[in-house]
PDB file of N, CA and C in Angstrom:
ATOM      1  N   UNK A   1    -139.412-125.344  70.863  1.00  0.00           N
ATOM      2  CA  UNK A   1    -138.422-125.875  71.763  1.00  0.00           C
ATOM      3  C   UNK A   1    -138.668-127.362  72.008  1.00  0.00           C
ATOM      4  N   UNK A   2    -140.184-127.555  72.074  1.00  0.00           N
ATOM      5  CA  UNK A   2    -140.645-129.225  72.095  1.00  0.00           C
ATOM      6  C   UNK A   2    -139.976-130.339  70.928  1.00  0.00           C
ATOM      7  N   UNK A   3    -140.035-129.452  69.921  1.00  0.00           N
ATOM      8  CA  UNK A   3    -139.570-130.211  68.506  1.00  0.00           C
ATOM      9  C   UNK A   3    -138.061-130.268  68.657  1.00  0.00           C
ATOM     10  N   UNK A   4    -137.139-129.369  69.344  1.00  0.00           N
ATOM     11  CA  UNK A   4    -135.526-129.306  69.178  1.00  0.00           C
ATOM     12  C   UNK A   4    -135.193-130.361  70.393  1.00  0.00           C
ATOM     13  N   UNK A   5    -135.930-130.518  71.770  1.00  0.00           N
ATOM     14  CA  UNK A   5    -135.665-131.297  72.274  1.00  0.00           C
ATOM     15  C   UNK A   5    -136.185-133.150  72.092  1.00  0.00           C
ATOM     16  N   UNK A   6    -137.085-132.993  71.116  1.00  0.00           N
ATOM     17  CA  UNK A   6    -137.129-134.180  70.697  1.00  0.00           C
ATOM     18  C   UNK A   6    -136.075-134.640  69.275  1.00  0.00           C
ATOM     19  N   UNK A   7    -135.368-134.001  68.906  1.00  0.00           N
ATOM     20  CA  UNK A   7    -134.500-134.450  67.685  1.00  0.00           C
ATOM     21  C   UNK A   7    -133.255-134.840  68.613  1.00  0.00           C
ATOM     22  N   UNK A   8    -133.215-133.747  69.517  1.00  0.00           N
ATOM     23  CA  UNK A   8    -131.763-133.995  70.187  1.00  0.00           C
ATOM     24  C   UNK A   8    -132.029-135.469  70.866  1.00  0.00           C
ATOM     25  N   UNK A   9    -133.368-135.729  71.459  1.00  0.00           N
ATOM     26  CA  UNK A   9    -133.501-137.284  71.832  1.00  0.00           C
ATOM     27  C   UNK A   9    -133.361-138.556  71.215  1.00  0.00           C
ATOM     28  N   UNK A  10    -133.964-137.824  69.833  1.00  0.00           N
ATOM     29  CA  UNK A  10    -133.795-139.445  68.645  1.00  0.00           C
ATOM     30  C   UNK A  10    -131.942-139.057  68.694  1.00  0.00           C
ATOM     31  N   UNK A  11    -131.669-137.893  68.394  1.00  0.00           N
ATOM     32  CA  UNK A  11    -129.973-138.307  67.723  1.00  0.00           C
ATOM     33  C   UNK A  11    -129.355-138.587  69.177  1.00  0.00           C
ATOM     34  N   UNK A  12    -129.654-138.499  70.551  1.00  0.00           N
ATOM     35  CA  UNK A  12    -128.860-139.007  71.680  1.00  0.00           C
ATOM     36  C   UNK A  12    -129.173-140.496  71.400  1.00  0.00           C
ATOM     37  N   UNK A  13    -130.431-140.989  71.185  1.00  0.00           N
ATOM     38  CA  UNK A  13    -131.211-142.596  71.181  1.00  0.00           C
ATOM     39  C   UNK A  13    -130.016-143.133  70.193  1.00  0.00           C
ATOM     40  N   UNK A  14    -129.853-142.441  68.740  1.00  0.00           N
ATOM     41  CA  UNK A  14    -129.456-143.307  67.880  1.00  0.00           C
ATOM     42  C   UNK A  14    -127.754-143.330  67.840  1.00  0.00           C
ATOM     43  N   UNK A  15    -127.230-142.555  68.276  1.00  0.00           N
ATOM     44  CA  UNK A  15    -125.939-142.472  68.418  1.00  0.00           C
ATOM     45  C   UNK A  15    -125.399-143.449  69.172  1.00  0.00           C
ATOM     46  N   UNK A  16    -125.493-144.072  70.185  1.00  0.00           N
ATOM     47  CA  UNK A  16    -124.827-145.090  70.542  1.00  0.00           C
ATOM     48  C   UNK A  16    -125.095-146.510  69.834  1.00  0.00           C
ATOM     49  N   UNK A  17    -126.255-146.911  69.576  1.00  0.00           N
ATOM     50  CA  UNK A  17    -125.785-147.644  69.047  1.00  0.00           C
ATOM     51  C   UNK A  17    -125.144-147.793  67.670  1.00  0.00           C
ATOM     52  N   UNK A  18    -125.108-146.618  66.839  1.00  0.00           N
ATOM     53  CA  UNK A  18    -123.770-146.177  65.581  1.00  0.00           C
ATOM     54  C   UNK A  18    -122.665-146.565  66.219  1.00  0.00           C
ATOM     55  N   UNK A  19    -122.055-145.865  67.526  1.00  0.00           N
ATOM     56  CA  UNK A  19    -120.671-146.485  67.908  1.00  0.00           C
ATOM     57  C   UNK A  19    -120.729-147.670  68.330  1.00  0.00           C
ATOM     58  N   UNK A  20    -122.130-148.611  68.803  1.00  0.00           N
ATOM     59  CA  UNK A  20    -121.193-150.068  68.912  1.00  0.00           C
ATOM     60  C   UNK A  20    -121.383-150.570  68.147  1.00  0.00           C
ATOM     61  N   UNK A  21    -122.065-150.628  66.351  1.00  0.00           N
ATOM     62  CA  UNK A  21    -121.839-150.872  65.327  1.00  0.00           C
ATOM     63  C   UNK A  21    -120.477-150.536  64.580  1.00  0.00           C
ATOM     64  N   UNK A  22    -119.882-149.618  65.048  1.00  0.00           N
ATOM     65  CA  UNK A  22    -118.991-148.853  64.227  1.00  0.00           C
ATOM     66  C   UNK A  22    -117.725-149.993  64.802  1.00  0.00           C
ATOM     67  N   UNK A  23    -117.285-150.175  66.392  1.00  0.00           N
ATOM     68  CA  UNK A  23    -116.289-150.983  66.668  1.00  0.00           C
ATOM     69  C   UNK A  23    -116.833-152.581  66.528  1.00  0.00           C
ATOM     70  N   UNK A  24    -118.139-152.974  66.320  1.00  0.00           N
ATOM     71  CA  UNK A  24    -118.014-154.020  65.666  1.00  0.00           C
ATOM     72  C   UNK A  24    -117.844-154.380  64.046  1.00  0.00           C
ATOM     73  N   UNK A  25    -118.136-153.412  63.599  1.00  0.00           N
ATOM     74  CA  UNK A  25    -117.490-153.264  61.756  1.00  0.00           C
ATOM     75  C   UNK A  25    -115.969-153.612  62.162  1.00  0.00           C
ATOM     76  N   UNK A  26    -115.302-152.264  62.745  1.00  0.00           N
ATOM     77  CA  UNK A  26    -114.054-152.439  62.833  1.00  0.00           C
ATOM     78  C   UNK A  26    -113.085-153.819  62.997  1.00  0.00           C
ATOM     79  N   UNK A  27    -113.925-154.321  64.027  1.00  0.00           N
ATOM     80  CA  UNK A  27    -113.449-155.836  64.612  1.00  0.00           C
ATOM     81  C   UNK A  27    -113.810-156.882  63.270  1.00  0.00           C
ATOM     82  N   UNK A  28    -114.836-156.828  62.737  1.00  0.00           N
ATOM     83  CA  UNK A  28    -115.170-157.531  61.763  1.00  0.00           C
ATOM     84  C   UNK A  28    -114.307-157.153  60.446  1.00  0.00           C
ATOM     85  N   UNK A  29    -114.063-156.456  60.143  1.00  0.00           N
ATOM     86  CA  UNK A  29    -113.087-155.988  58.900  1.00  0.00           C
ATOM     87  C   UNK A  29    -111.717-156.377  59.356  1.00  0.00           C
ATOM     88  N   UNK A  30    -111.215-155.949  60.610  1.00  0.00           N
ATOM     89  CA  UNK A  30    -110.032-156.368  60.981  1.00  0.00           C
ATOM     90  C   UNK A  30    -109.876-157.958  60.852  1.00  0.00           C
ATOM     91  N   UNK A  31    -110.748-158.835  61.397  1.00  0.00           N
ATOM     92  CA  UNK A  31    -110.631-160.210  60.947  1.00  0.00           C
ATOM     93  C   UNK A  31    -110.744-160.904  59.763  1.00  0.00           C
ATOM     94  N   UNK A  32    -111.508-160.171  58.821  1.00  0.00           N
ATOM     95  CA  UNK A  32    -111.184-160.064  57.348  1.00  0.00           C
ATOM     96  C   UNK A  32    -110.384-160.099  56.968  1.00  0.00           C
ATOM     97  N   UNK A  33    -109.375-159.152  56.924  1.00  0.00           N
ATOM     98  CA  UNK A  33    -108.413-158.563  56.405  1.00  0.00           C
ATOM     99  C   UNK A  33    -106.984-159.485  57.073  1.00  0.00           C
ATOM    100  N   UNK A  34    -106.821-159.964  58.098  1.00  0.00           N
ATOM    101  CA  UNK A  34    -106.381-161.062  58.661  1.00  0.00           C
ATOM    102  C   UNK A  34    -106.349-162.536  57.633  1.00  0.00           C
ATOM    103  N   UNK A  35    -107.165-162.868  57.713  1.00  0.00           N
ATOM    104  CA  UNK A  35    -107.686-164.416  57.530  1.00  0.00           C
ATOM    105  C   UNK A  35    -107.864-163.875  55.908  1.00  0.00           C
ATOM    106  N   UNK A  36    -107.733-163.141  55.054  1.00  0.00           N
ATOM    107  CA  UNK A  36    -108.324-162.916  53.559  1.00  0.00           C
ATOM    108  C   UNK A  36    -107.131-163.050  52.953  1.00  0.00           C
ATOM    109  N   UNK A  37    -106.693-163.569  51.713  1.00  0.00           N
ATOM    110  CA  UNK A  37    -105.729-163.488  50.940  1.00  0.00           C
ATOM    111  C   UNK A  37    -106.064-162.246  49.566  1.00  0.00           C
ATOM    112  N   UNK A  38    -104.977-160.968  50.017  1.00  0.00           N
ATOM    113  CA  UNK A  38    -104.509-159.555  49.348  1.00  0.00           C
ATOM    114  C   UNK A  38    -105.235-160.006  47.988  1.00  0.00           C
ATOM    115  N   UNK A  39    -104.592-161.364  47.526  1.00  0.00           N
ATOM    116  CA  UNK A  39    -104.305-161.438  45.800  1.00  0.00           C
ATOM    117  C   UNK A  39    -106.462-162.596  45.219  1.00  0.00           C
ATOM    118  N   UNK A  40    -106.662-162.671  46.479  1.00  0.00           N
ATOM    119  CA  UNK A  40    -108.389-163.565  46.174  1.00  0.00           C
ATOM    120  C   UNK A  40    -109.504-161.956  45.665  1.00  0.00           C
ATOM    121  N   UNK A  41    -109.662-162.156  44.851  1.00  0.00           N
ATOM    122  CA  UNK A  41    -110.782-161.435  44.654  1.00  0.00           C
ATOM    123  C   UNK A  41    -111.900-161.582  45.652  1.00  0.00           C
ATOM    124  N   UNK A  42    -112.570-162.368  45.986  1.00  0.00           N
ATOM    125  CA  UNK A  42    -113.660-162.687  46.869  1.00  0.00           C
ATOM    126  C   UNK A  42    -113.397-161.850  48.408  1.00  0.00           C
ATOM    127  N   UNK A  43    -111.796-162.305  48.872  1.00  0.00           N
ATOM    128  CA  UNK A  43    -111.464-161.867  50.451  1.00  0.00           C
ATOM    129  C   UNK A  43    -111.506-160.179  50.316  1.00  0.00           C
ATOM    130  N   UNK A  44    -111.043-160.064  48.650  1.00  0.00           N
ATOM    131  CA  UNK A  44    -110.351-158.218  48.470  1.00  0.00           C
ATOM    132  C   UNK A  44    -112.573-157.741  48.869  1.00  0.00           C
ATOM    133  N   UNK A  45    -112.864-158.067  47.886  1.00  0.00           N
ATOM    134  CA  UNK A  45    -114.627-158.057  48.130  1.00  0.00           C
ATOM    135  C   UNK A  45    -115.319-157.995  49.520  1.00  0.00           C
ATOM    136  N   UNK A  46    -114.793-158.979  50.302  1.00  0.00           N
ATOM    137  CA  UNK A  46    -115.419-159.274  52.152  1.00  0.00           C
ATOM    138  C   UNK A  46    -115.161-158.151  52.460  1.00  0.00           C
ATOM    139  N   UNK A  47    -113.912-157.391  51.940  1.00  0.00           N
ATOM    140  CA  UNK A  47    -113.177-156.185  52.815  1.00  0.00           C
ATOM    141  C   UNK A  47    -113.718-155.009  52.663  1.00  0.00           C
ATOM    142  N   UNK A  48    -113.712-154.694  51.513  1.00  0.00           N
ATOM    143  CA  UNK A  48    -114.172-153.686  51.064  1.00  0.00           C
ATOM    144  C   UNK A  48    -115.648-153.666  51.488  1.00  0.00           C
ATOM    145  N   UNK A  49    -116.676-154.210  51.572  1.00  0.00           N
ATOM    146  CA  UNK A  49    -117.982-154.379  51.682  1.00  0.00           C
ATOM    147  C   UNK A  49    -117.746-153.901  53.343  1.00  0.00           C
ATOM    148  N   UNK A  50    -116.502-154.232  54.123  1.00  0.00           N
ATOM    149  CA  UNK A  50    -116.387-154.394  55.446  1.00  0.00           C
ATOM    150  C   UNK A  50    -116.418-152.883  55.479  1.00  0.00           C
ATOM    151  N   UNK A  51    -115.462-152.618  55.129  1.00  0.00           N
ATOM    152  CA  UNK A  51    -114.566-151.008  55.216  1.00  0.00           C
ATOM    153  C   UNK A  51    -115.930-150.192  54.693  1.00  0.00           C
ATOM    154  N   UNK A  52    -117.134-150.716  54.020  1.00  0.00           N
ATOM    155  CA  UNK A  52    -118.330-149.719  53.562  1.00  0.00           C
ATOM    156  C   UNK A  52    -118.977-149.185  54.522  1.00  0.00           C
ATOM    157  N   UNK A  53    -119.217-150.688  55.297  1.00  0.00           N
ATOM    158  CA  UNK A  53    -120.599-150.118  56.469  1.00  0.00           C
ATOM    159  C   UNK A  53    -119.376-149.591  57.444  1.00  0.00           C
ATOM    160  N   UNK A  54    -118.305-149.921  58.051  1.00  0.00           N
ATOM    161  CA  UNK A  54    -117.819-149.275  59.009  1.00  0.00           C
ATOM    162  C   UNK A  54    -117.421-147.991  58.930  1.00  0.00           C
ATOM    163  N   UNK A  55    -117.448-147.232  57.475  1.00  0.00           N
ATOM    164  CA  UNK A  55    -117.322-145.840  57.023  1.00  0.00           C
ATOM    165  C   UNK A  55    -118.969-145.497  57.207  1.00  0.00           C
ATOM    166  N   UNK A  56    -119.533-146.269  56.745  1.00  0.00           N
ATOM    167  CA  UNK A  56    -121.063-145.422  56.712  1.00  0.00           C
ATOM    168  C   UNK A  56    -121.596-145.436  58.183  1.00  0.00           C
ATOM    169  N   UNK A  57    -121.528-146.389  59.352  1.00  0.00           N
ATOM    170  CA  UNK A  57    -121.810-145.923  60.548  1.00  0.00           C
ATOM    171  C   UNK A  57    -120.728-144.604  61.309  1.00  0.00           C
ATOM    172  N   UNK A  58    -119.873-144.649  61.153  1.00  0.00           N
ATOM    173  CA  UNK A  58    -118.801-143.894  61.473  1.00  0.00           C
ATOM    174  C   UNK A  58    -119.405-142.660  61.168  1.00  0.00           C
ATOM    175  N   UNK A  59    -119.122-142.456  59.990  1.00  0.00           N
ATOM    176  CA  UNK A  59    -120.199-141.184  59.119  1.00  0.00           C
ATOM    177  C   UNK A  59    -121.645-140.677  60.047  1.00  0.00           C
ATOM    178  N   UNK A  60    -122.622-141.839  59.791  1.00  0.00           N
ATOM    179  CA  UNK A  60    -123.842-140.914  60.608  1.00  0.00           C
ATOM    180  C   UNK A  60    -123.630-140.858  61.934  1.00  0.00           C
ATOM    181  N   UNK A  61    -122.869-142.050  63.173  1.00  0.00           N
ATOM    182  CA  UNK A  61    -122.491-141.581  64.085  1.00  0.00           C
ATOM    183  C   UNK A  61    -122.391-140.194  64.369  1.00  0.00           C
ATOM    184  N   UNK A  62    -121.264-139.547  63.506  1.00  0.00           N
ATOM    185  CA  UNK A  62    -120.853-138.033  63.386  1.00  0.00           C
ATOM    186  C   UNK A  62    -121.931-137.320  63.602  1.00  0.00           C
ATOM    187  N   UNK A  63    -122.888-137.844  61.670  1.00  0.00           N
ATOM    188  CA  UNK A  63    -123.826-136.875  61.705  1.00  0.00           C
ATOM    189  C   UNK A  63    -125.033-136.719  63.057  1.00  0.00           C
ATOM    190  N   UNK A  64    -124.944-137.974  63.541  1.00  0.00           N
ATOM    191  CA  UNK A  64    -126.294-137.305  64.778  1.00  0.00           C
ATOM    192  C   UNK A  64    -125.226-136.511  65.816  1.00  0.00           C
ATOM    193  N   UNK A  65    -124.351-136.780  66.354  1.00  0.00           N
ATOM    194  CA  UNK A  65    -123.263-136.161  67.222  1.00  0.00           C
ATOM    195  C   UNK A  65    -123.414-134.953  67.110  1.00  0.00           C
ATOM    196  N   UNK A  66    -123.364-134.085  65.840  1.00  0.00           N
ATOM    197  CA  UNK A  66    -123.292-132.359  65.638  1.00  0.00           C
ATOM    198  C   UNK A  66    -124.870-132.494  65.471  1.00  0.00           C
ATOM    199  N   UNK A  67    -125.615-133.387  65.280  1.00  0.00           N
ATOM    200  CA  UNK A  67    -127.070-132.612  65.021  1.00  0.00           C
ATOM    201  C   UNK A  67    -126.903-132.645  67.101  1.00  0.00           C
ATOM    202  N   UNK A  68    -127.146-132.780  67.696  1.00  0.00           N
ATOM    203  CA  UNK A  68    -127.045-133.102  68.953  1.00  0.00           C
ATOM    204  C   UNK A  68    -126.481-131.875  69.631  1.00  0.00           C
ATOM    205  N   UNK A  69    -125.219-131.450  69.139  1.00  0.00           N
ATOM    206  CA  UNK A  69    -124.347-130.597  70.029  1.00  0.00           C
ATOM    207  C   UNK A  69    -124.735-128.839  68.896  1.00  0.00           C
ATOM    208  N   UNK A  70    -125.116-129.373  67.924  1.00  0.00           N
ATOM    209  CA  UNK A  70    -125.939-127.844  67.114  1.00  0.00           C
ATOM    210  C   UNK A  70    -127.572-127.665  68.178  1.00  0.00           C
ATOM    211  N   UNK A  71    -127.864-128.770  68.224  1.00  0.00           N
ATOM    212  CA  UNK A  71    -129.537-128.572  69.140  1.00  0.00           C
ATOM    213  C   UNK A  71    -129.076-128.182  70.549  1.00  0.00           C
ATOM    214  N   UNK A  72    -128.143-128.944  71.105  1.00  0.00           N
ATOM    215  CA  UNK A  72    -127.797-127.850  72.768  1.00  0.00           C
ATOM    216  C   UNK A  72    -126.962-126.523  72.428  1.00  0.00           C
ATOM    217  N   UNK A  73    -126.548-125.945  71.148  1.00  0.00           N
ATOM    218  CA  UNK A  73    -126.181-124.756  71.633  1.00  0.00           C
ATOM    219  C   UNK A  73    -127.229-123.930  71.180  1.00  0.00           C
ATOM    220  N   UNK A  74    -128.248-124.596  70.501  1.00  0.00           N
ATOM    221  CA  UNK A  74    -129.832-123.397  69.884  1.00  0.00           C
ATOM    222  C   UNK A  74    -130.452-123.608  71.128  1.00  0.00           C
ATOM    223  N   UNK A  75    -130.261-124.511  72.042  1.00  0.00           N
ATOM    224  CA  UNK A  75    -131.452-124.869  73.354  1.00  0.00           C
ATOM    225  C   UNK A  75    -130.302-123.346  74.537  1.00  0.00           C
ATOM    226  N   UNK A  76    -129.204-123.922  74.273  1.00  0.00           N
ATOM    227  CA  UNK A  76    -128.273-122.656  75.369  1.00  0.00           C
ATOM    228  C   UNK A  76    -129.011-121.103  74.870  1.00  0.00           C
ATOM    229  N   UNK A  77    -128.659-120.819  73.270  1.00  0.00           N
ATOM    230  CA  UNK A  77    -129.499-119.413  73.133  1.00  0.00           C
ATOM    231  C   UNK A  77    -130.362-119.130  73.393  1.00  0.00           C
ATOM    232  N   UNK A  78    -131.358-120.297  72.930  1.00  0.00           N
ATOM    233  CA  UNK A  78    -132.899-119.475  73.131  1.00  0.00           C
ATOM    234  C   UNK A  78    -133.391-119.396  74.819  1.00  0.00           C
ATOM    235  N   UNK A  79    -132.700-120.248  75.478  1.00  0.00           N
ATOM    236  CA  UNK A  79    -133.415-120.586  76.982  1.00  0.00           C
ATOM    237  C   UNK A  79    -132.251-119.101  77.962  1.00  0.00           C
ATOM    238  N   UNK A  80    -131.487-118.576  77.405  1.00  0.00           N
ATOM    239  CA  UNK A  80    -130.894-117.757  77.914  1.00  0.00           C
ATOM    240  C   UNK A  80    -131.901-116.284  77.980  1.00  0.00           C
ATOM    241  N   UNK A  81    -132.259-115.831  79.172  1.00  0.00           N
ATOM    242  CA  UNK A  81    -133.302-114.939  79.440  1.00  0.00           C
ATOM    243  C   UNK A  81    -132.408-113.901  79.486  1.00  0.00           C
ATOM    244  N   UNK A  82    -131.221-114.008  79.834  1.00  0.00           N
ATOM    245  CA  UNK A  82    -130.668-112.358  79.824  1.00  0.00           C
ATOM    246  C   UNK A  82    -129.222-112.349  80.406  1.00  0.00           C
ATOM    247  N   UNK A  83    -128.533-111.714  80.484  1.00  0.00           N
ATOM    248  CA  UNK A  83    -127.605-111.669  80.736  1.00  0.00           C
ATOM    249  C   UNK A  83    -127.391-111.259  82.692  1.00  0.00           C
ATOM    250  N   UNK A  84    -127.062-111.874  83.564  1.00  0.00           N
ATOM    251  CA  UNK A  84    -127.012-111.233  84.978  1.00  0.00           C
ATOM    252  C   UNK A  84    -125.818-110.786  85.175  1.00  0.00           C
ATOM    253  N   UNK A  85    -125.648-110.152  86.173  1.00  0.00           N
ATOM    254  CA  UNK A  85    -124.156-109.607  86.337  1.00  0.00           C
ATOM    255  C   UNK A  85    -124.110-110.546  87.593  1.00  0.00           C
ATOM    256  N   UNK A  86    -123.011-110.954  88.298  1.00  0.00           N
ATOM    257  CA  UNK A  86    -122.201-111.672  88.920  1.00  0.00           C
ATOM    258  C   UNK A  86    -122.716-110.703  89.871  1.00  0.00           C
ATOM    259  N   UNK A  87    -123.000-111.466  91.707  1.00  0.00           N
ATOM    260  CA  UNK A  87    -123.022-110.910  92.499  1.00  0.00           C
ATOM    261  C   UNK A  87    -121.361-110.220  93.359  1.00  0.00           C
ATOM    262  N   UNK A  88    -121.404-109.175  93.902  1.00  0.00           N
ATOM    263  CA  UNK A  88    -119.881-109.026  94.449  1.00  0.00           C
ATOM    264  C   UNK A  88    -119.931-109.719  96.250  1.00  0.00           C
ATOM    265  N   UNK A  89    -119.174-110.666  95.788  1.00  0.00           N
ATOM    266  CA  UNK A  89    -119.396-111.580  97.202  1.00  0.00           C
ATOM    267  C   UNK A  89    -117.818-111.406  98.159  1.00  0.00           C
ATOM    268  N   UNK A  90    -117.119-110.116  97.354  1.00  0.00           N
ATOM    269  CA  UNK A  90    -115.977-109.915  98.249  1.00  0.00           C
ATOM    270  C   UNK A  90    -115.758-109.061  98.719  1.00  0.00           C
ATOM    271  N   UNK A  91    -116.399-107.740  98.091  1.00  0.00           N
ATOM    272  CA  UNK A  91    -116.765-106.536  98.986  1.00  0.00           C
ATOM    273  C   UNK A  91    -118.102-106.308  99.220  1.00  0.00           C
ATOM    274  N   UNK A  92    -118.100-105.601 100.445  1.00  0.00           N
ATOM    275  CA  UNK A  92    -119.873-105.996 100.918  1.00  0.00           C
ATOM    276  C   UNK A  92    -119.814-104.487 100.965  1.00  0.00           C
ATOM    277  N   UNK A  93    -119.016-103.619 100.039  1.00  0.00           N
ATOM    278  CA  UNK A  93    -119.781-102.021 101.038  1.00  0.00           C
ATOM    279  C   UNK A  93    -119.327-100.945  99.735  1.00  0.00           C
TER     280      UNK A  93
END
């Protein structure tokens, strides 16, 4: 359980900063793609190189996200001791 709550810590640690890499790709490709001329080989190049890393943070973003939300629902099973029944708090008799 020591080891599942430390993965879920690195992928909570590393996940944010994936998303503020990810909207600064975005912003950075978007100004690319702006200011680049369609028909320059070099600008078509800036872009594409742009559109790489902002797919590849995007991407592991994801991937720590489900490693994260797969480790709290193995932490929900295993820490679940049993099932209780609901007290009856509307009839007392």
């Amino acid at each position: 359980m020591t080891f599942l709550i430390a993965i879920m810590s690195f992928a909570n640690f590393v996940f944010y900063p994936l998303v503020v890499g990810s909207i600064i790709a975005v912003i950075i490709e978007q100004i690319l793609r702006q200011s680049g001329n369609e028909y320059d080989p070099k600008a078509v190049g800036k872009v594409n190189v742009a559109m790489g890393v902002r797919k590849y943070l995007i991407r592991q973003a994801w991937l720590f996200n489900i490693i994260w939300f797969l480790g709290y629902a193995i932490l929900l099973v295993v820490n679940r001791t049993g099932v209780h029944q609901m007290p009856d708090m509307i009839w007392q008799g």
